[in-house]
Protein backbone atom coordinates (compact mmCIF):
# COMPACT_ATOMS: atom_id res chain seq x y z
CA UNK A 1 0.00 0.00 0.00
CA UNK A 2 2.84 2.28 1.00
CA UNK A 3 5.04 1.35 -2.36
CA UNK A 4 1.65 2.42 -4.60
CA UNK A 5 1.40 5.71 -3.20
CA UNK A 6 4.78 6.39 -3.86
CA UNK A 7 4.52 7.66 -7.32
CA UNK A 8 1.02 9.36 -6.55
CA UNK A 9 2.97 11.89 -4.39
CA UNK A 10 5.78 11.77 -6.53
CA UNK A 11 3.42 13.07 -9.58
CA UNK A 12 1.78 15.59 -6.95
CA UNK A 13 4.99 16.78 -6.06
CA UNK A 14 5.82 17.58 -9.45
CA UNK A 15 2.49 19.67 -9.75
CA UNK A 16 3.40 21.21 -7.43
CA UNK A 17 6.86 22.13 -8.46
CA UNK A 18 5.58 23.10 -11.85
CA UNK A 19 2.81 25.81 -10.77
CA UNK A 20 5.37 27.04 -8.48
CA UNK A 21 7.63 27.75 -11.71
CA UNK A 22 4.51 28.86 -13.66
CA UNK A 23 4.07 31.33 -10.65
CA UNK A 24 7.66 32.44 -11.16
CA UNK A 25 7.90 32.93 -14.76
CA UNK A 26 4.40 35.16 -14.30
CA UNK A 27 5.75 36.88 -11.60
CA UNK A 28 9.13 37.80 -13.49
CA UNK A 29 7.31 38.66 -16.26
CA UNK A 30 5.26 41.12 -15.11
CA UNK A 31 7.61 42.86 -13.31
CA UNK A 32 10.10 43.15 -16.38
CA UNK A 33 6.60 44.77 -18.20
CA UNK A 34 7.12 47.28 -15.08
CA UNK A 35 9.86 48.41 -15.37
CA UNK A 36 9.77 48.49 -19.31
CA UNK A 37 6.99 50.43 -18.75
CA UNK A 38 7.34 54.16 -18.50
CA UNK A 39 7.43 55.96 -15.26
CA UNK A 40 3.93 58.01 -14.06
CA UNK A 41 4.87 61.30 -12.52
CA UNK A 42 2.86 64.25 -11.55
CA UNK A 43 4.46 66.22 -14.36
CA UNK A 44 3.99 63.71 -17.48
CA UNK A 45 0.54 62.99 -16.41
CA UNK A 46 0.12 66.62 -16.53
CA UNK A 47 1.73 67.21 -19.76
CA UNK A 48 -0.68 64.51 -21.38
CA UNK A 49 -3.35 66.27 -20.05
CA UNK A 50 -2.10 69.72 -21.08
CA UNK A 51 -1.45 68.71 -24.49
CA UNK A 52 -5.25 67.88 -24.87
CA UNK A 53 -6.59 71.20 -23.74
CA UNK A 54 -6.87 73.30 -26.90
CA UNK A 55 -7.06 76.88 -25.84
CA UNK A 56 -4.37 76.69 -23.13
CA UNK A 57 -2.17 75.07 -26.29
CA UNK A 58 -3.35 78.10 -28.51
CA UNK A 59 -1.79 80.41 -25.29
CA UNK A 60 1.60 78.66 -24.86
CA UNK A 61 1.98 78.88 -28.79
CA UNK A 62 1.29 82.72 -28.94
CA UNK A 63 3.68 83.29 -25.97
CA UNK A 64 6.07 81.20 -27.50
CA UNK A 65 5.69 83.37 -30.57
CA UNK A 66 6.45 86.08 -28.77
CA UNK A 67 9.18 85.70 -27.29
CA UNK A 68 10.68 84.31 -30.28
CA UNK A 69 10.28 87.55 -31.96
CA UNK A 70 11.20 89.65 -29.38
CA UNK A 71 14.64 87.76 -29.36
CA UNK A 72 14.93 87.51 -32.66
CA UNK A 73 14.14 91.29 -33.56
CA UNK A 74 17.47 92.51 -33.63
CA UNK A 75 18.72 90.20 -36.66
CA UNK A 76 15.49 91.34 -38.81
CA UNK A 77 13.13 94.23 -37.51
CA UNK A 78 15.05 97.42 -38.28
CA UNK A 79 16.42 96.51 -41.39
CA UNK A 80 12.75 95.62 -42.84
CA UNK A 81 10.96 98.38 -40.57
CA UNK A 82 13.37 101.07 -39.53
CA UNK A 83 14.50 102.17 -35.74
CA UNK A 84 11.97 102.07 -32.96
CA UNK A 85 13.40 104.58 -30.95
CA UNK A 86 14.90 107.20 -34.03
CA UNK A 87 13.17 110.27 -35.91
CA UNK A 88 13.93 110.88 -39.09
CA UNK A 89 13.32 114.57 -39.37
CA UNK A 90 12.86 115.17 -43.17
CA UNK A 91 10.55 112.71 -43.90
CA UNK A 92 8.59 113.45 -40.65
CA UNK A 93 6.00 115.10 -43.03
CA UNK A 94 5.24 112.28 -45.19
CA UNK A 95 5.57 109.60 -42.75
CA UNK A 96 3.80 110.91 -40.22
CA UNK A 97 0.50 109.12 -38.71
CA UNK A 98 0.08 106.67 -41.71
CA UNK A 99 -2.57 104.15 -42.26
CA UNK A 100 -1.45 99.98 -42.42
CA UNK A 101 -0.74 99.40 -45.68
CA UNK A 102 1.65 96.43 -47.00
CA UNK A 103 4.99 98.57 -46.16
CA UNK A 104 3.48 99.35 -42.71
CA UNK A 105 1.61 96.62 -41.29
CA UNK A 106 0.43 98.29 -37.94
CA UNK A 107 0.60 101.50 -40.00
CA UNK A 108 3.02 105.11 -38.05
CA UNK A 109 2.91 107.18 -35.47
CA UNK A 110 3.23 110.64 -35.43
CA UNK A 111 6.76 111.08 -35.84
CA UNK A 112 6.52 108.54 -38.28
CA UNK A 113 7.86 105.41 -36.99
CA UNK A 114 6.93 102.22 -37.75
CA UNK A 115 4.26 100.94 -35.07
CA UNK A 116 5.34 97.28 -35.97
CA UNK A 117 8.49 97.49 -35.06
CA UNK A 118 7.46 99.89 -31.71
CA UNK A 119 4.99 96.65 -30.99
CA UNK A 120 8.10 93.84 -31.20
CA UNK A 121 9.99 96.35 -28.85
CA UNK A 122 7.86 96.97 -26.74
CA UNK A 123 7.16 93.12 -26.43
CA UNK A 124 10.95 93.10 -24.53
CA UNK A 125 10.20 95.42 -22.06
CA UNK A 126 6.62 94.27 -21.59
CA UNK A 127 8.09 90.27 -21.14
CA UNK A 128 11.12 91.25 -18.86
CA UNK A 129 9.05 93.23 -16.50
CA UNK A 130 6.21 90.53 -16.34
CA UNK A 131 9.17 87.53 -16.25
CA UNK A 132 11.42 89.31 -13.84
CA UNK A 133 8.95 90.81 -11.43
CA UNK A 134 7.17 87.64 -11.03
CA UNK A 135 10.52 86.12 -9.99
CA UNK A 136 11.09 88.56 -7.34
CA UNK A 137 7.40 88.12 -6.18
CA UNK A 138 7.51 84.30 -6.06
CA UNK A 139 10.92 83.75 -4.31
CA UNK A 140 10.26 86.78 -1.35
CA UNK A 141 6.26 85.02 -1.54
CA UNK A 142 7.99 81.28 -1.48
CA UNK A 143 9.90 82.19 1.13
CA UNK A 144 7.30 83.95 3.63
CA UNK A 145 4.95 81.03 2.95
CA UNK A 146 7.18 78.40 3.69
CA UNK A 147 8.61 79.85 6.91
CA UNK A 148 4.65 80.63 7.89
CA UNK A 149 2.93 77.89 7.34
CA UNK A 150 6.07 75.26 8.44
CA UNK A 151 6.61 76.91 11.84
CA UNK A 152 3.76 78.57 12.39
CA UNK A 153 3.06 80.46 15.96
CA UNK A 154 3.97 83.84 15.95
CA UNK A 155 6.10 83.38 12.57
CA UNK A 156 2.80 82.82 10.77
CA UNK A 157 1.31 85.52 12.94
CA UNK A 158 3.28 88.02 11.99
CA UNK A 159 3.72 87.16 8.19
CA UNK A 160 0.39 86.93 7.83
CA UNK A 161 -0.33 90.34 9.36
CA UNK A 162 2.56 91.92 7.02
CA UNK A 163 0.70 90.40 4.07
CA UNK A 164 -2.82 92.18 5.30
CA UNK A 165 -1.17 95.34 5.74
CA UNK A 166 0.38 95.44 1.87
CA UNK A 167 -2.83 93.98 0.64
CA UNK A 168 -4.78 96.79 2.23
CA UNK A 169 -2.88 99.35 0.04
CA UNK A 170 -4.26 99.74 -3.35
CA UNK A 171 -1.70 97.90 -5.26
CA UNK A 172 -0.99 100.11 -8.36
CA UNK A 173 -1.06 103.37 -5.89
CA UNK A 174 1.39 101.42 -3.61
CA UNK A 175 3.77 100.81 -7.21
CA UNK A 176 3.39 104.62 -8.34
CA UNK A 177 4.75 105.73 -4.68
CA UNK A 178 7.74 103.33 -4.35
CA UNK A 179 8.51 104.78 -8.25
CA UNK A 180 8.22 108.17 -7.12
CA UNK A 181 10.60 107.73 -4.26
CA UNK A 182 13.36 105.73 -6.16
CA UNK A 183 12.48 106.79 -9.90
CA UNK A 184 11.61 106.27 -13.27
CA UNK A 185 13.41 103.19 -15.17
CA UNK A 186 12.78 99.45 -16.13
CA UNK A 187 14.80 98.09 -13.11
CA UNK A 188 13.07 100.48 -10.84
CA UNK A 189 9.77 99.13 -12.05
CA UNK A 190 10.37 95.42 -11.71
CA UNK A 191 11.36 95.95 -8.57
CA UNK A 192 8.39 97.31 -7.01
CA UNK A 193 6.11 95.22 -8.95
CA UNK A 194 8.12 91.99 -7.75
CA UNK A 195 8.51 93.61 -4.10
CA UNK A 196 4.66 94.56 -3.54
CA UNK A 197 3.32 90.91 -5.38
CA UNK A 198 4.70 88.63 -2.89
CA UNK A 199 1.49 88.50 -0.42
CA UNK A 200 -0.37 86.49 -2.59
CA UNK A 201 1.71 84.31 -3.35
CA UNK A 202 2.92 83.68 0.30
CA UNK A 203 -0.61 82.72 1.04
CA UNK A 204 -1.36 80.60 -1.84
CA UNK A 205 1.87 78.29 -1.17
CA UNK A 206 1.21 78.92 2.88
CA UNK A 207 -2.38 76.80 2.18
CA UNK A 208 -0.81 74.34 -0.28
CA UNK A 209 1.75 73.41 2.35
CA UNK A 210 -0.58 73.33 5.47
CA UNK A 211 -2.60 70.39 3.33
CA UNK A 212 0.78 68.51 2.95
CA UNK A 213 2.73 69.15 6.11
CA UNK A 214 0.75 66.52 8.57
CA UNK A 215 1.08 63.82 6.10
CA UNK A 216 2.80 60.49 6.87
CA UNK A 217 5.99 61.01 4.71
CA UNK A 218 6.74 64.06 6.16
CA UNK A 219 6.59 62.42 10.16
CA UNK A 220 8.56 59.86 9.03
CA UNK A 221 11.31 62.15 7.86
CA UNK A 222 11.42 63.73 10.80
CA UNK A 223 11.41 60.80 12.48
CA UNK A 224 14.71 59.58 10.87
CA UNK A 225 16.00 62.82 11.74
CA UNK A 226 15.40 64.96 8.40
CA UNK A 227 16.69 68.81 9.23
CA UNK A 228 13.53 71.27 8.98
CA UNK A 229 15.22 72.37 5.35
CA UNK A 230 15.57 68.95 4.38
CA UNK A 231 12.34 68.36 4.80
CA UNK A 232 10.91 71.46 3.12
CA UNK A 233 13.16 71.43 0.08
CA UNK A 234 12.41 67.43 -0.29
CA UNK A 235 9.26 66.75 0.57
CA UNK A 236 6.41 69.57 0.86
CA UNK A 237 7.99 71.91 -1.88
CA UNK A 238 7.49 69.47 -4.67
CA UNK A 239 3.91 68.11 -3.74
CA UNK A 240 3.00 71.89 -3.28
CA UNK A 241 4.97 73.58 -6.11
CA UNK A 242 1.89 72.82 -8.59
CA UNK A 243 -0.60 75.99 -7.52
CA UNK A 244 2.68 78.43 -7.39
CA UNK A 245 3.44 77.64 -11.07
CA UNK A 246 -0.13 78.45 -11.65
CA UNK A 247 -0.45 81.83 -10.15
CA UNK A 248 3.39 82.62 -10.95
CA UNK A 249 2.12 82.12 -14.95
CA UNK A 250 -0.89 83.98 -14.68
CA UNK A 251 0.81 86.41 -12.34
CA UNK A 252 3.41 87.48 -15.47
CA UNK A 253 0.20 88.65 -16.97
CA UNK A 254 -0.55 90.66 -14.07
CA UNK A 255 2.60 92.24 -14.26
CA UNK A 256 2.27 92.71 -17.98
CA UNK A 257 -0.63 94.95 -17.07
CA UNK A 258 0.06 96.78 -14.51
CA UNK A 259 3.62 97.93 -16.21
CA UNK A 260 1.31 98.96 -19.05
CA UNK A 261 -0.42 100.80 -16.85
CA UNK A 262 2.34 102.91 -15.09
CA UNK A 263 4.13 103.47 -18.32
CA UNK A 264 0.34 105.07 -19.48
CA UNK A 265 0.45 107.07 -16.36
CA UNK A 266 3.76 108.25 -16.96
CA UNK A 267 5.59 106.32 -13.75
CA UNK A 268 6.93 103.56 -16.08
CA UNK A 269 9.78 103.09 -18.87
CA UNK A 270 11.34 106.46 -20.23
CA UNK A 271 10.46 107.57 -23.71
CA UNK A 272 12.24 106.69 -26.36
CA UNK A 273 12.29 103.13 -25.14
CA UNK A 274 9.12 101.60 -26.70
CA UNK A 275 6.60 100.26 -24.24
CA UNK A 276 2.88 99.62 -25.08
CA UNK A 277 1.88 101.94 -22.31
CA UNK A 278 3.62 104.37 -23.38
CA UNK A 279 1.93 103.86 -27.24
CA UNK A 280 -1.40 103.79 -25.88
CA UNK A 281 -1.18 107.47 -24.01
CA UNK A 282 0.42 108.60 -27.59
CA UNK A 283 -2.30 107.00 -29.68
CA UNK A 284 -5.06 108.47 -27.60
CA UNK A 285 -5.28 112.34 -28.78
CA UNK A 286 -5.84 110.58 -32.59
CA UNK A 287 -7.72 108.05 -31.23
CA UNK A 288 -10.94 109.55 -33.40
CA UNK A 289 -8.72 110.15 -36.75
CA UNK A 290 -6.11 107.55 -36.42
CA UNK A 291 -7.32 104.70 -34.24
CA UNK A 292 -5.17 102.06 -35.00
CA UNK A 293 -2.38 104.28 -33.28
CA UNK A 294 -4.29 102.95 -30.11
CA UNK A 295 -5.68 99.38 -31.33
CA UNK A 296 -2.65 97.97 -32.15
CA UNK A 297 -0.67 98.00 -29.11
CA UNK A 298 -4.16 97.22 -27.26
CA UNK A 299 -3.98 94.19 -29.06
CA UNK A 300 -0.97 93.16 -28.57
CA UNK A 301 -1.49 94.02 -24.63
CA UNK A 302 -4.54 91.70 -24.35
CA UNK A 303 -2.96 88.71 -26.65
CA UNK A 304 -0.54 88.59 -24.58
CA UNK A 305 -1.80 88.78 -21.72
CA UNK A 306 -4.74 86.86 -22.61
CA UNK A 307 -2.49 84.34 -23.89
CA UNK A 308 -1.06 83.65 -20.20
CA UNK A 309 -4.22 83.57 -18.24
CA UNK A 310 -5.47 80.66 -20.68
CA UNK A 311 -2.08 78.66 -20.23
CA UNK A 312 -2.21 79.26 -16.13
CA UNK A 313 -5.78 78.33 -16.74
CA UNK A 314 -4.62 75.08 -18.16
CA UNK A 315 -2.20 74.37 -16.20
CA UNK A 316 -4.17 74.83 -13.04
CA UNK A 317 -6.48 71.56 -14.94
CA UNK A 318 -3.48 69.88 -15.97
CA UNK A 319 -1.67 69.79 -12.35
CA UNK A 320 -4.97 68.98 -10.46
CA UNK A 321 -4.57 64.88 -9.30
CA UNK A 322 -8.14 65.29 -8.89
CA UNK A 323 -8.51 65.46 -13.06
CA UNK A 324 -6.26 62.58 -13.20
CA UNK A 325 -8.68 60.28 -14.56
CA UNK A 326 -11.40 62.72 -16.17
């Protein structure tokens, strides 16, 4: 009885043996597909999803258009347009407030310069001011929200109250009396755009990194002993980086403006330099006669402009975990 169930437990064994190595082989194969398979990250999901949103596509083209030309508009603008900036005295005449036409796209102003060409460089001070100023405004708004929300007590207390009292001044008044005390000039104007727009910022990332700060990851590396700048630089700035690259994009639009705006006023960039502002306050006495004196660089103010809102508009959808799956 004994020797007949020898080969009955033999064959079992073997069975046995053999969906073990089935088991295996499945096992190795699917993790080989795993790691032949490309990584999922926050950003490449987000791409994918960017890519399919249309209109914030249609923004991120235009900007990219325009800083291409503004670049670019040394090698090619005043040969085929003439000098933004220079007047041309005898031919002031003839030149003089003409309407777009072929050899003039956006047609001349009243000293007869190209507007065109005025539009491009104006594009360059209109983009550095709206880059740079957001810079300034995110890194002193990165820095006040971190330190606020991580430590909070009277660090928060008092951050937060500095952030009431500069967003209880009207904002453009607050720029046109910093410009007054240190001055006309491009520099002087990115600086106190960037300097006043860090309270909204500082509370935007202050929220983002009071949801992350009590989650598990971030206990356990301060468990194992994870410095307080370790731990902010690794582990709550990148899962709360994703609203400040919203607002920072739709902030250079902001900027955009509100340089427009002071260089309208008269507080901004110093004549000759072209500056849409500044081509807007000229256009306006022939706004009646010669309209497109005041159209074009309107235009060009709310492309741009319009252009970044969309793409910090689509980014905001694209970065959102929740619209992972919609």
């Amino acid at each position: 009885m004994t020797e007949n169930n020898k080969p009955q437990a033999s064959d079992d064994q073997q069975e046995q043996s053999g969906a073990f190595s089935d088991a295996l082989k499945a096992s190795r194969e699917k993790a080989d597909a795993e790691e032949a398979a490309p990584t999922r990250t926050l950003w490449s999901d987000a791409w994918k999803r960017l890519k399919k949103n249309k209109l914030a596509v249609i923004g991120a083209v235009w900007i990219i258009f325009v800083v291409l030309v503004a670049l670019t508009a040394d090698l090619w603008a005043p040969q085929l347009l003439g000098s933004p900036t220079d007047i041309d005295t005898t031919t002031v005449a003839q030149s003089s407030k003409l309407p777009p036409s072929p050899e003039h796209p956006f047609g001349t102003d009243a000293t007869g310069r190209d507007q065109l060409v005025r539009v491009i460089y104006g594009s360059r001070v209109s983009l550095t001011v709206g880059v740079i100023a957001t810079l300034i405004s995110t890194g002193i708004g990165l820095v006040m929200g971190a330190l606020a929300a991580f430590y909070g007590g009277w660090f928060d207390t008092i951050i937060m109250r500095l952030a009431d009292m500069f967003l209880a001044i009207p904002y453009t008044l607050f720029v046109i009396t910093m410009l007054a005390v240190m001055g006309q000039g491009i520099q002087n104007v990115f600086i106190a755009i960037g300097v006043l727009g860090w309270p909204s910022i500082a509370r935007v990332f202050r929220s983002a990194i009071l949801s992350v700060k009590e989650n598990d990851y971030v206990d356990a590396a301060r468990a194992m002993g994870a410095s307080d700048l370790r731990i902010i630089a690794r582990h709550i700035f990148p899962n709360s980086v994703a609203s400040i690259v919203v607002y920072a994009t739709m902030n250079i639009g902001g900027a955009i403006l509100t340089e427009s705006a002071l260089s309208y006023l008269g507080m901004g960039v110093t004549p000759p330099t072209p500056s849409w502002g500044i081509m807007i306050q000229d256009g306006q006495t022939f706004l009646q006669t010669q309209p497109w004196l005041m159209i074009m660089p309107g235009l060009a103010i709310l492309s741009t402009v319009l252009a970044f809102t969309l793409l910090g508009d689509g980014l905001r959808d694209a970065l959102d975990v929740k619209m992972k799956d919609a």
